[in-house]
Protein backbone atom coordinates (compact mmCIF):
# COMPACT_ATOMS: atom_id res chain seq x y z
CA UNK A 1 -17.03 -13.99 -89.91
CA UNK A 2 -13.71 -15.88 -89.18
CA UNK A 3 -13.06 -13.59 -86.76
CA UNK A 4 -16.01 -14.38 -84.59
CA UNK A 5 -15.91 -18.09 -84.89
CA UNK A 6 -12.35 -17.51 -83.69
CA UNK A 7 -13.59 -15.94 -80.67
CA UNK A 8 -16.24 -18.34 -79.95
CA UNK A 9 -13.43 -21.38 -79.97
CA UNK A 10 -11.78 -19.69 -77.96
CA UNK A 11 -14.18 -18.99 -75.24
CA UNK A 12 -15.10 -22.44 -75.07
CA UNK A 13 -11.92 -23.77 -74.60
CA UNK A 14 -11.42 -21.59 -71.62
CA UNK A 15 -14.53 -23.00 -70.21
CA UNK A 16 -13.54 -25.87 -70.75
CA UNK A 17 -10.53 -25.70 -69.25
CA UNK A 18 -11.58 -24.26 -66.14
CA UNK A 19 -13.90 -26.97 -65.60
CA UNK A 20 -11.10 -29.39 -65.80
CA UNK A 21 -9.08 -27.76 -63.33
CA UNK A 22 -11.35 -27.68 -60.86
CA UNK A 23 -12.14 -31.40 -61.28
CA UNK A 24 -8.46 -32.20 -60.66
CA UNK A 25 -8.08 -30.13 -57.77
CA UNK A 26 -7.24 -31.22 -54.26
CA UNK A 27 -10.55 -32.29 -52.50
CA UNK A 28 -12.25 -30.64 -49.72
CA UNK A 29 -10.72 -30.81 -46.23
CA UNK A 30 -13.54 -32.39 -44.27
CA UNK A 31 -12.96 -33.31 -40.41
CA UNK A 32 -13.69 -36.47 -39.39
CA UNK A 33 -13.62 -35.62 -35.44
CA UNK A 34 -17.24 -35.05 -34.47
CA UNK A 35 -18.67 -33.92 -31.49
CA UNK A 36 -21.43 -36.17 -29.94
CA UNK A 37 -24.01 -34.89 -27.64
CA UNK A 38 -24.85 -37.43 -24.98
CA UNK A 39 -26.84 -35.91 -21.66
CA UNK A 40 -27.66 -32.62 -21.03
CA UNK A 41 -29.35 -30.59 -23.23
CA UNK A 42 -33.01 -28.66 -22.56
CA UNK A 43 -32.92 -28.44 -18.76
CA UNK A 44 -34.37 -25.57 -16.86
CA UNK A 45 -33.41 -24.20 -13.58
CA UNK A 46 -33.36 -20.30 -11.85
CA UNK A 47 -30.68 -18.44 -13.09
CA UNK A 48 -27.20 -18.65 -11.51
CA UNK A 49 -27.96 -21.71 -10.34
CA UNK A 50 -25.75 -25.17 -11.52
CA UNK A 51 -27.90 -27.64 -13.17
CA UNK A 52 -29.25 -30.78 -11.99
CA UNK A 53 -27.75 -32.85 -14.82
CA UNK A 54 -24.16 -32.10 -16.36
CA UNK A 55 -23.62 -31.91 -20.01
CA UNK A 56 -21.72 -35.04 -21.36
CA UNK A 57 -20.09 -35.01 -24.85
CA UNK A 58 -18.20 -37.54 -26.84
CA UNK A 59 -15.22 -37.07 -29.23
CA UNK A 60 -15.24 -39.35 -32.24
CA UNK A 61 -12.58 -39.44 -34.71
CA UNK A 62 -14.06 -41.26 -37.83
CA UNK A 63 -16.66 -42.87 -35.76
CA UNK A 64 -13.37 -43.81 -32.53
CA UNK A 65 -13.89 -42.45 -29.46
CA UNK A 66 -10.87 -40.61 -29.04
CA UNK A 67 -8.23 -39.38 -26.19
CA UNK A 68 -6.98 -36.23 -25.92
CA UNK A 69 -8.82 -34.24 -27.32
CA UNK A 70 -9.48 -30.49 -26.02
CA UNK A 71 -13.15 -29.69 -25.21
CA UNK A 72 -14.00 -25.70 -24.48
CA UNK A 73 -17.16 -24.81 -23.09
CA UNK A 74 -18.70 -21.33 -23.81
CA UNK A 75 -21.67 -20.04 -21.91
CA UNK A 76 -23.96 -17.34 -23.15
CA UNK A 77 -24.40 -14.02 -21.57
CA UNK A 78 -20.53 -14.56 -20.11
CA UNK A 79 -18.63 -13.09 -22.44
CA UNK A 80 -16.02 -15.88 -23.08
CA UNK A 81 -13.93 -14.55 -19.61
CA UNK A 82 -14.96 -17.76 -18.21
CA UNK A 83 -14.16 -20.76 -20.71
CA UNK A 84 -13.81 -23.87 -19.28
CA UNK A 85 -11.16 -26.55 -21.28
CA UNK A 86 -11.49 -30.09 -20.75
CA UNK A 87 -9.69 -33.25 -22.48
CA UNK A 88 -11.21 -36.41 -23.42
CA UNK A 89 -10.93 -39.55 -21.45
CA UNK A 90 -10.30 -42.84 -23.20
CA UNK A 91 -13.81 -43.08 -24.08
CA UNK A 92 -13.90 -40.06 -25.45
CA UNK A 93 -16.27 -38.61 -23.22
CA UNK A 94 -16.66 -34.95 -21.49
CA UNK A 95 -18.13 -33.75 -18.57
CA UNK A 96 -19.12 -30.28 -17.80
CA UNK A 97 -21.39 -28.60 -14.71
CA UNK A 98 -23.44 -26.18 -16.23
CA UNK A 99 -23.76 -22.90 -13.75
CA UNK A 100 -26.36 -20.76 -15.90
CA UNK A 101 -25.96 -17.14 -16.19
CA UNK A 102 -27.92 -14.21 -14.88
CA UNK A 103 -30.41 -13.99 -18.04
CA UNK A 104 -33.54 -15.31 -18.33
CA UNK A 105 -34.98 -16.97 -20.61
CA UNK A 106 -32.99 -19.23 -23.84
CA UNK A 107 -29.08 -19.74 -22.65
CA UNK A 108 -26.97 -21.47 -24.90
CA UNK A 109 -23.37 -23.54 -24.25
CA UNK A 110 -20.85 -23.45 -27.06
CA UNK A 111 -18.63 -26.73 -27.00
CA UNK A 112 -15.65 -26.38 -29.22
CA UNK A 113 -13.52 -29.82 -29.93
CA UNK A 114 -9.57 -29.07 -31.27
CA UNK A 115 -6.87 -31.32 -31.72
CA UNK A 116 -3.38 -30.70 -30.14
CA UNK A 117 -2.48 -28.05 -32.51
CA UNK A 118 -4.99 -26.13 -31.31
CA UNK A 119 -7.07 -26.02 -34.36
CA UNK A 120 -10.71 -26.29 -34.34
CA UNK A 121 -12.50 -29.80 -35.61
CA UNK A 122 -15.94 -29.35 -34.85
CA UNK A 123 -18.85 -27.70 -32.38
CA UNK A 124 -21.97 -27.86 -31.39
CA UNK A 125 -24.40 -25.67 -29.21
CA UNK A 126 -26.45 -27.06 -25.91
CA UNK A 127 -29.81 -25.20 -24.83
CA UNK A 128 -31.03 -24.49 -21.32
CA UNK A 129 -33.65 -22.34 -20.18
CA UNK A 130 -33.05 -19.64 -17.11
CA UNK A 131 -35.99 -18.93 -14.82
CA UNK A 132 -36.37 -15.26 -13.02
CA UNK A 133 -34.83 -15.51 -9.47
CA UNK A 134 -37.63 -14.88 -6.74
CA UNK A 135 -37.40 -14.98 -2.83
CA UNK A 136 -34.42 -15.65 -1.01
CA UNK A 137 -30.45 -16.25 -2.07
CA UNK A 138 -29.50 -16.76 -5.54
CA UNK A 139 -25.79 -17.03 -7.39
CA UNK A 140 -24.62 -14.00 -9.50
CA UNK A 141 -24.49 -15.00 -13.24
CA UNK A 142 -21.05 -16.18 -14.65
CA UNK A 143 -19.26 -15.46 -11.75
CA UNK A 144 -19.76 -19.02 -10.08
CA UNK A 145 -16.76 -20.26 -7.69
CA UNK A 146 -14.73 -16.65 -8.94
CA UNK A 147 -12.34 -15.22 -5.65
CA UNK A 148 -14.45 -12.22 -4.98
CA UNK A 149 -12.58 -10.27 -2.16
CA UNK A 150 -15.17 -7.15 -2.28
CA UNK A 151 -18.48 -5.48 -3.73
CA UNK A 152 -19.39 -2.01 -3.88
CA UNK A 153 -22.35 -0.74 -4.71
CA UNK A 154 -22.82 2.87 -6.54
CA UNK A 155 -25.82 5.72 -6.12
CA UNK A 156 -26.18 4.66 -9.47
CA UNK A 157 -27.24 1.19 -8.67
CA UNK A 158 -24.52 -0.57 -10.39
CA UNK A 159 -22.60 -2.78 -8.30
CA UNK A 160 -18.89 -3.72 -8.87
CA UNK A 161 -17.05 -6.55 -7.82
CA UNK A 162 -13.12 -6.94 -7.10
CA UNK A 163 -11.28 -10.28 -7.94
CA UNK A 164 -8.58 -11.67 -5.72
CA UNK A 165 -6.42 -11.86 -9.10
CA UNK A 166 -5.16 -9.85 -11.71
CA UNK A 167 -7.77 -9.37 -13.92
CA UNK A 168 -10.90 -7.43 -14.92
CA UNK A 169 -12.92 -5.94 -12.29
CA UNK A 170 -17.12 -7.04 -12.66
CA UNK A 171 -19.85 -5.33 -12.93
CA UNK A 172 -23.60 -5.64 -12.48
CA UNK A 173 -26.96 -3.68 -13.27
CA UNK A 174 -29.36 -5.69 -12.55
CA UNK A 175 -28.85 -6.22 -8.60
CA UNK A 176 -26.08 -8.79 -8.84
CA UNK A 177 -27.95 -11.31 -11.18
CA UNK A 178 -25.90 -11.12 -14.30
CA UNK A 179 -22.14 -9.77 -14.37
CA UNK A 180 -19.98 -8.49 -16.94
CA UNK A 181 -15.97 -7.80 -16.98
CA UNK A 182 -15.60 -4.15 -17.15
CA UNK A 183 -13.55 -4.21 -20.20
CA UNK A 184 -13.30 0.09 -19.99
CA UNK A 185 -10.32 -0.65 -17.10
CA UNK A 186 -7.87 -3.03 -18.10
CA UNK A 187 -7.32 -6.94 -17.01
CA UNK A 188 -3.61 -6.12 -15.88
CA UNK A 189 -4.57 -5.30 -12.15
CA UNK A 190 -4.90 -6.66 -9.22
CA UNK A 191 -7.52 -4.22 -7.34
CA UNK A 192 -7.84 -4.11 -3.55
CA UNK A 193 -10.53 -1.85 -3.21
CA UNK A 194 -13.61 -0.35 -4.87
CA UNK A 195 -14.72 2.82 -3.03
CA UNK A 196 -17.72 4.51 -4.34
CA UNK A 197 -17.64 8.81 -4.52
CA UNK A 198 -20.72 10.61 -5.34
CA UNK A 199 -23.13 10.32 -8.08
CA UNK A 200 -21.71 8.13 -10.88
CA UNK A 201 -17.82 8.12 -9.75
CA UNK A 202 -16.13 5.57 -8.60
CA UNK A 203 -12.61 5.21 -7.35
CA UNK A 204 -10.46 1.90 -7.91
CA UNK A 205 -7.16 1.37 -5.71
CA UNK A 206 -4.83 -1.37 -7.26
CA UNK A 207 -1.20 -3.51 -5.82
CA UNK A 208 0.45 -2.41 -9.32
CA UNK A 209 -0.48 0.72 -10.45
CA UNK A 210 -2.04 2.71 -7.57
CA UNK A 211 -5.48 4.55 -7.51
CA UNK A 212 -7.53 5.18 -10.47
CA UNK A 213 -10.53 7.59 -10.97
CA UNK A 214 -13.92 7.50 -13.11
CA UNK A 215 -15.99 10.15 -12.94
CA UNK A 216 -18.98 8.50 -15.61
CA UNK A 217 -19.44 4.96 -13.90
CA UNK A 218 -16.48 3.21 -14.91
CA UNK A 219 -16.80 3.98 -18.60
CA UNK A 220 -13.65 5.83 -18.82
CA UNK A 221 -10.59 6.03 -16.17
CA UNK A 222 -7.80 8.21 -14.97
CA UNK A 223 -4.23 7.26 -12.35
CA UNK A 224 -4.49 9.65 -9.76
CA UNK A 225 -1.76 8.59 -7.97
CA UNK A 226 0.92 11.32 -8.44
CA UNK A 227 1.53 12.55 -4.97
CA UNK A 228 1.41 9.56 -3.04
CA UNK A 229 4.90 7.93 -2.11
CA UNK A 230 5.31 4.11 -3.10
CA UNK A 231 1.33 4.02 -4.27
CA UNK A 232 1.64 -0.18 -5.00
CA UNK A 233 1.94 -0.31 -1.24
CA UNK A 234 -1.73 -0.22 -0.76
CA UNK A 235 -3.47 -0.44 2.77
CA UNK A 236 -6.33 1.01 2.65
CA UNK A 237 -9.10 4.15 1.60
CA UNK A 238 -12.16 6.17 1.64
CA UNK A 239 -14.15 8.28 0.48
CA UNK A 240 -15.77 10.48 2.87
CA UNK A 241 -18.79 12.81 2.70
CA UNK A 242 -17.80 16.02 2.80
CA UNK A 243 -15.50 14.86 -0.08
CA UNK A 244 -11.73 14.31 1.43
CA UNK A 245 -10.22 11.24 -0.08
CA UNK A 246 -8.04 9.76 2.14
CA UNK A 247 -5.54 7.13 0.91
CA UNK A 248 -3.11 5.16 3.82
CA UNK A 249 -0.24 2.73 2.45
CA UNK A 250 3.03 1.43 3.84
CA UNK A 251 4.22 5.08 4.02
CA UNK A 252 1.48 7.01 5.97
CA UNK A 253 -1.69 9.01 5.15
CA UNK A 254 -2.47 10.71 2.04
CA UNK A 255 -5.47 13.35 1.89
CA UNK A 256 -7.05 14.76 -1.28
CA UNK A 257 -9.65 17.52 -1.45
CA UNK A 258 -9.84 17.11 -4.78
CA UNK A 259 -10.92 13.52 -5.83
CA UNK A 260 -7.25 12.68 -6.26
CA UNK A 261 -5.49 15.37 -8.66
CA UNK A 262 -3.66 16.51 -5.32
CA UNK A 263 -2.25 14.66 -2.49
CA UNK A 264 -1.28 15.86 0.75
CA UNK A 265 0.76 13.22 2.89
CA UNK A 266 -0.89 13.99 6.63
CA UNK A 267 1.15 11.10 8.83
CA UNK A 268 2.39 13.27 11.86
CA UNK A 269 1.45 11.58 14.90
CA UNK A 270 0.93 8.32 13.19
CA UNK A 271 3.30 5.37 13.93
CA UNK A 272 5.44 3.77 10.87
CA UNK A 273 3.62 1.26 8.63
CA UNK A 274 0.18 1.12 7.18
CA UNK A 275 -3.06 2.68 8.64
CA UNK A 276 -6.91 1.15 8.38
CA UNK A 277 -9.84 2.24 8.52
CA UNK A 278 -10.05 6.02 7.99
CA UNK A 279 -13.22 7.49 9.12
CA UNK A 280 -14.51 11.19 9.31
CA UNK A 281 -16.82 12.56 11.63
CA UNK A 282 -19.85 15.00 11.13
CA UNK A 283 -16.89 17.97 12.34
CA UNK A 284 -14.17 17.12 10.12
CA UNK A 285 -12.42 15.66 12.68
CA UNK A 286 -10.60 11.96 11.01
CA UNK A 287 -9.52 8.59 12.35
CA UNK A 288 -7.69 5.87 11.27
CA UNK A 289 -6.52 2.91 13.49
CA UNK A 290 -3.01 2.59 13.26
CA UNK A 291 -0.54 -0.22 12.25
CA UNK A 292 -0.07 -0.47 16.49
CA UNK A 293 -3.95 -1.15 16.39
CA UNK A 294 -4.55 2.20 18.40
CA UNK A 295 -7.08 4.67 17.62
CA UNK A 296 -6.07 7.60 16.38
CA UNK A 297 -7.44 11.13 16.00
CA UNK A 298 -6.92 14.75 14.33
CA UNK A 299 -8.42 17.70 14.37
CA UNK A 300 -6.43 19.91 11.85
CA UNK A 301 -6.72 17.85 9.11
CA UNK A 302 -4.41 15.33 9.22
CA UNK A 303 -1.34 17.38 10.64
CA UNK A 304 -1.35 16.39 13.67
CA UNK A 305 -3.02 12.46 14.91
CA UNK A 306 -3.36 12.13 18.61
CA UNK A 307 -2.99 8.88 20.03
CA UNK A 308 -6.83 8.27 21.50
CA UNK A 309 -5.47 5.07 23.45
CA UNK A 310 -2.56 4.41 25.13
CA UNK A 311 -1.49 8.19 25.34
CA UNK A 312 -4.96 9.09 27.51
CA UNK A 313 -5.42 5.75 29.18
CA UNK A 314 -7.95 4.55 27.65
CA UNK A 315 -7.39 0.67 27.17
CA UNK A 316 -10.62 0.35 25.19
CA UNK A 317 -8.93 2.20 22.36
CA UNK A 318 -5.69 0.57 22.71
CA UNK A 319 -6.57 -2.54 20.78
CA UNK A 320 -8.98 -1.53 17.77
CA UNK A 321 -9.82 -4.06 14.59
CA UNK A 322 -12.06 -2.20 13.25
CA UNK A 323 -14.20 1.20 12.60
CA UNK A 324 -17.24 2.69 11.29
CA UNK A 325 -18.95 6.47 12.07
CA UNK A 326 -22.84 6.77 10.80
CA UNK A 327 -24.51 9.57 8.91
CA UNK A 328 -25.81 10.35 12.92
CA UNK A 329 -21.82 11.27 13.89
CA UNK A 330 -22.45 7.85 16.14
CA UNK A 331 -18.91 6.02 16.58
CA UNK A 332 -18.76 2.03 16.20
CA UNK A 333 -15.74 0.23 17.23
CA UNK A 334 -14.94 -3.49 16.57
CA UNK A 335 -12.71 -4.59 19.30
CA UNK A 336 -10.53 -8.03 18.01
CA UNK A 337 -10.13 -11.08 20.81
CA UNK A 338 -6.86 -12.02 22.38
CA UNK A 339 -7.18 -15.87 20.94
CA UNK A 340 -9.79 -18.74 19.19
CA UNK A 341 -12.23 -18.42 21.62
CA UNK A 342 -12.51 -15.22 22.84
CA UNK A 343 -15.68 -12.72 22.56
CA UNK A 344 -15.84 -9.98 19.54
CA UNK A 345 -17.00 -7.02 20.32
CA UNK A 346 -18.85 -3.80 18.76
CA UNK A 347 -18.60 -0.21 21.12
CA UNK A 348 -20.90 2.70 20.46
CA UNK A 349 -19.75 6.29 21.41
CA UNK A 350 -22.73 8.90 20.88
CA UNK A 351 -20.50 11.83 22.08
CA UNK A 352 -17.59 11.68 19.58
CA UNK A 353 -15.54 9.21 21.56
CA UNK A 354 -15.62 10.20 25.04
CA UNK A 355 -17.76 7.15 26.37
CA UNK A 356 -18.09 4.39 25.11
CA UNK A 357 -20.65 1.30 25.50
CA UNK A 358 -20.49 -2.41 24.46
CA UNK A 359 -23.42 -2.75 21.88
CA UNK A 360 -22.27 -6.32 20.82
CA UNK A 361 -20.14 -9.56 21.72
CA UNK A 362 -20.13 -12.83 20.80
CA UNK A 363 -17.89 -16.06 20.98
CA UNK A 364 -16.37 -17.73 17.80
CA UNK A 365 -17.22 -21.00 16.57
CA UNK A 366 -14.52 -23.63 17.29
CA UNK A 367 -11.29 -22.05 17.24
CA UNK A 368 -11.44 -19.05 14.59
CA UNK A 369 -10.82 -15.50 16.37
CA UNK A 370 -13.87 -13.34 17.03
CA UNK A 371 -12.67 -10.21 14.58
CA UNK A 372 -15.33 -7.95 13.67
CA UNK A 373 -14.31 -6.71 10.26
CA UNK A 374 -16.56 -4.85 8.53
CA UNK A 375 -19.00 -2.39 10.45
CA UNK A 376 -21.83 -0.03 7.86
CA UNK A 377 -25.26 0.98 7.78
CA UNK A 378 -26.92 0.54 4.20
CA UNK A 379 -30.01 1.50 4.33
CA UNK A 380 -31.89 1.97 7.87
CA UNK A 381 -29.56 -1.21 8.84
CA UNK A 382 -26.56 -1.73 10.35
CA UNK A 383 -24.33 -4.63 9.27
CA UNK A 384 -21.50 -6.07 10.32
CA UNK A 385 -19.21 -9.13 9.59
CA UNK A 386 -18.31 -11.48 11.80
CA UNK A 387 -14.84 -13.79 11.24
CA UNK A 388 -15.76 -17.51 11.73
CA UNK A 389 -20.04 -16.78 11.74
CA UNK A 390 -20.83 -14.29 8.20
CA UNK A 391 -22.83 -11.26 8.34
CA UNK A 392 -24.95 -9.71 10.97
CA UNK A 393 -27.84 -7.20 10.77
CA UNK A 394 -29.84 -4.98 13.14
CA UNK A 395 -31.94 -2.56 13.30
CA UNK A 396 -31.21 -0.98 16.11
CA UNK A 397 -28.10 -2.88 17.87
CA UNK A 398 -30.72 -4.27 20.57
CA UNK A 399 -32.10 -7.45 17.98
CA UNK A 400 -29.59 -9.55 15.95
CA UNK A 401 -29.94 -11.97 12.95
CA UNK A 402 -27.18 -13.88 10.97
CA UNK A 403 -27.89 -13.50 7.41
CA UNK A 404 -25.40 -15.23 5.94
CA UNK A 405 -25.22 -18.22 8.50
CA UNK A 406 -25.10 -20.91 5.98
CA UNK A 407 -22.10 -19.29 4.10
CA UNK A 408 -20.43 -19.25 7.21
CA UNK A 409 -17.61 -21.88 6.15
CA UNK A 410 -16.69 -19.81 2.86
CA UNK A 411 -14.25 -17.55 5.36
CA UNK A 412 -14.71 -13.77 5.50
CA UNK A 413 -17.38 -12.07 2.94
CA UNK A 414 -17.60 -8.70 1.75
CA UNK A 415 -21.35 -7.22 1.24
CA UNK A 416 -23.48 -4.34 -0.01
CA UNK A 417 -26.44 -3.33 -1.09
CA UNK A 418 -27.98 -2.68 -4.27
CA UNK A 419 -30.58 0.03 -5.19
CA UNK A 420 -33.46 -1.94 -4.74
CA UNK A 421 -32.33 -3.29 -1.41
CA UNK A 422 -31.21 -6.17 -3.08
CA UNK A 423 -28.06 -7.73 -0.25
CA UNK A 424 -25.10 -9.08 -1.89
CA UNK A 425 -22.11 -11.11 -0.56
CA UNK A 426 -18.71 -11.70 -2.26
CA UNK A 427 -16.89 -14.78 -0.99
CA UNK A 428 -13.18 -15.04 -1.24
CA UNK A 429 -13.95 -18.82 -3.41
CA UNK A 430 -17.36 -18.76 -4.44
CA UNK A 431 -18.59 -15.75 -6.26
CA UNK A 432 -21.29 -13.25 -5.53
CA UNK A 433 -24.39 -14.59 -3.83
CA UNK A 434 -27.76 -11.86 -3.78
CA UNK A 435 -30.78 -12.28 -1.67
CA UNK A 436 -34.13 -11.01 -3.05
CA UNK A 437 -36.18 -9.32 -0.38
């Protein structure tokens, strides 16, 4: 009986004691920097699209409006690769244009307030609403005001998008609304191109580290650039349909049969320097336009290049900018001006470069040269862009329209199109922009 009345006094006096400790411990750290939500919240607008009114927050600290404070903002659906900081102004207040992204319905905006240390004092979330995108041209999702130099679109119908950066390269499957880093390849590149191969693969070349390969739609990758000489010297590469890949840098031409686990260098003919535009038609026959700006042609694959201009007097040919062969074997050249002001012009050769006829010219606005850059047919159209006006498309090269005339002042845009038929531009300051037929 002792016993257990020894035990009991003894258990009490524990509790006791542990009650007592925890009274005379050191209080709770609470913050006393708050975040203060003054305009913004429960707008609604089409997605992609900036809305009308910004959000403004204010930074108290124990009911101050305080200075310097760091303010992040986080928008849903973006995967925090695009967080904007901000510090406070003297009133403690916070601006911040919200660009919603591709998802409709509920989108939310994360503000985060820390102090100079870098430690987090308080946050609050914003709501918005994103309606479905219908008719016309629309802003890709979270990648608002990004340097896009190129989109490529995949048989797939996922479309990627290049940055003019190091960093991730973006994709999209939903025809350009939303847009995702492709976190599969790593953020350590700068790419240059995205060339699409057949089915679901997809070839990636980069300034750093050369040419990469994915054979699953960009889920997993492979270098393939053992066999090419100085491969961080990118110019420029394609791949072509009866399944050559042919790679050109500062050292010459590179040919693979084999979707890059063999390289053949194939630069006799050529002159030094860096080659554009390789092309292959129907016969097997390849071009590229060489660093002189000639055209240039083989037959043997890529042992010997003829020179298609100067060497058989044909001036046309002598000064090339740019060049594009259909599924038809029909040859389009984009011949570059002399100076601002003068035409740009598109040839058409139906006989494999014998003749050729002028299918297309125009004069530059103000004082830009009249460069055609780009020359493809997606689709049943042919498109081409224009330096100084945007993108053009016809049906036929007989009727014209400017699709992209009010983008014109964003500089030179890179295009494709999506599955659906969806068009979408990449502008070098501006992000991707997507027109819904």
């Amino acid at each position: 009986m002792k016993r257990l009345l020894y035990l009991l006094a003894l258990v009490m006096i524990c509790c006791f004691g542990c009650k007592k400790d925890k009274k005379n411990g050191p209080p709770d750290d609470i913050s006393t920097v708050k975040i203060q939500l003054v305009s913004g919240s429960g707008q609604k607008d089409t997605i992609g699209n900036r809305l009308k009114d910004s959000v403004v927050v204010k930074i108290t600290d124990s009911g101050v409006p305080s200075v310097n404070y760091t303010v992040q903002f986080k928008r849903s659906g973006c995967e925090d690769v695009s967080i904007t900081s901000k510090t406070t102004t003297v009133n403690g207040l916070v601006s911040y244009p919200w660009y919603l992204s591709g998802e409709t319905g509920g989108q939310l905006l994360k503000v985060i307030v820390s102090d100079n240390s870098g430690n987090k004092k308080d946050s609050i979330s914003v709501t918005a609403t994103g309606l479905a995108a219908l008719h016309g041209w629309h802003r890709g999702g979270c990648m608002q005001n990004f340097p896009v130099n190129a989109v490529s679109g995949l048989s797939s119908g996922r479309i990627f998008a290049s940055l003019n950066k190091v960093g991730y390269p973006y994709y999209s499957d939903d025809n350009a609304a939303s847009w995702h880093p492709l976190k599969s390849f790593t953020n350590s590149h700068f790419i240059t191109k995205i060339v699409p191969g057949a089915s679901n693969e997809v070839f990636v070349a980069t300034q750093n580290e050369g040419v990469f390969y994915s054979k699953d739609n960009g889920q997993t990758w492979a270098n393939i650039s053992a066999g090419i000489t100085d491969p961080t010297a990118f110019a420029d590469f394609t791949y072509t349909k009866n399944g050559n890949l042919i790679y050109t840098n500062n050292s010459g031409v590179y040919i693979s049969t084999d979707k890059g686990a063999n390289w053949t260098e194939a630069s006799y003919g050529l002159p030094d320097g860096p080659s554009y535009y390789p092309c292959e038609q129907l016969n097997g026959d390849l071009y590229v336009i060489g660093s002189d700006a000639e055209l240039y042609k083989t037959t043997d694959g890529g042992n010997n290049w003829k020179d298609q201009g100067s060497d058989l007097g044909n001036i046309l040919l002598e000064s090339v900018e740019s060049m594009f062969i259909d599924a038809n074997g029909d040859m389009y050249i984009g011949v570059p001006s002399n100076g601002p002001g003068s035409d740009g012009s598109i040839y058409r050769s139906t006989n494999q470069g014998t003749t050729w006829s002028l299918v297309y010219s125009n004069t530059p606005l103000d004082n830009s040269y009249a460069n055609v850059t780009q020359i493809s047919k997606l689709g049943s159209t042919y498109y081409f862009s224009f330096a100084g006006r945007g993108v053009y498309q016809t049906p036929n090269f007989s009727t014209y329209s400017n699709i992209t005339a009010r983008f014109a002042q964003y500089g030179l845009l890179s295009y494709t199109l999506s599955q659906n038929s969806t068009f979408v531009l990449g502008s070098p300051g501006f992000g991707v922009f997507y027109y819904v037929p």
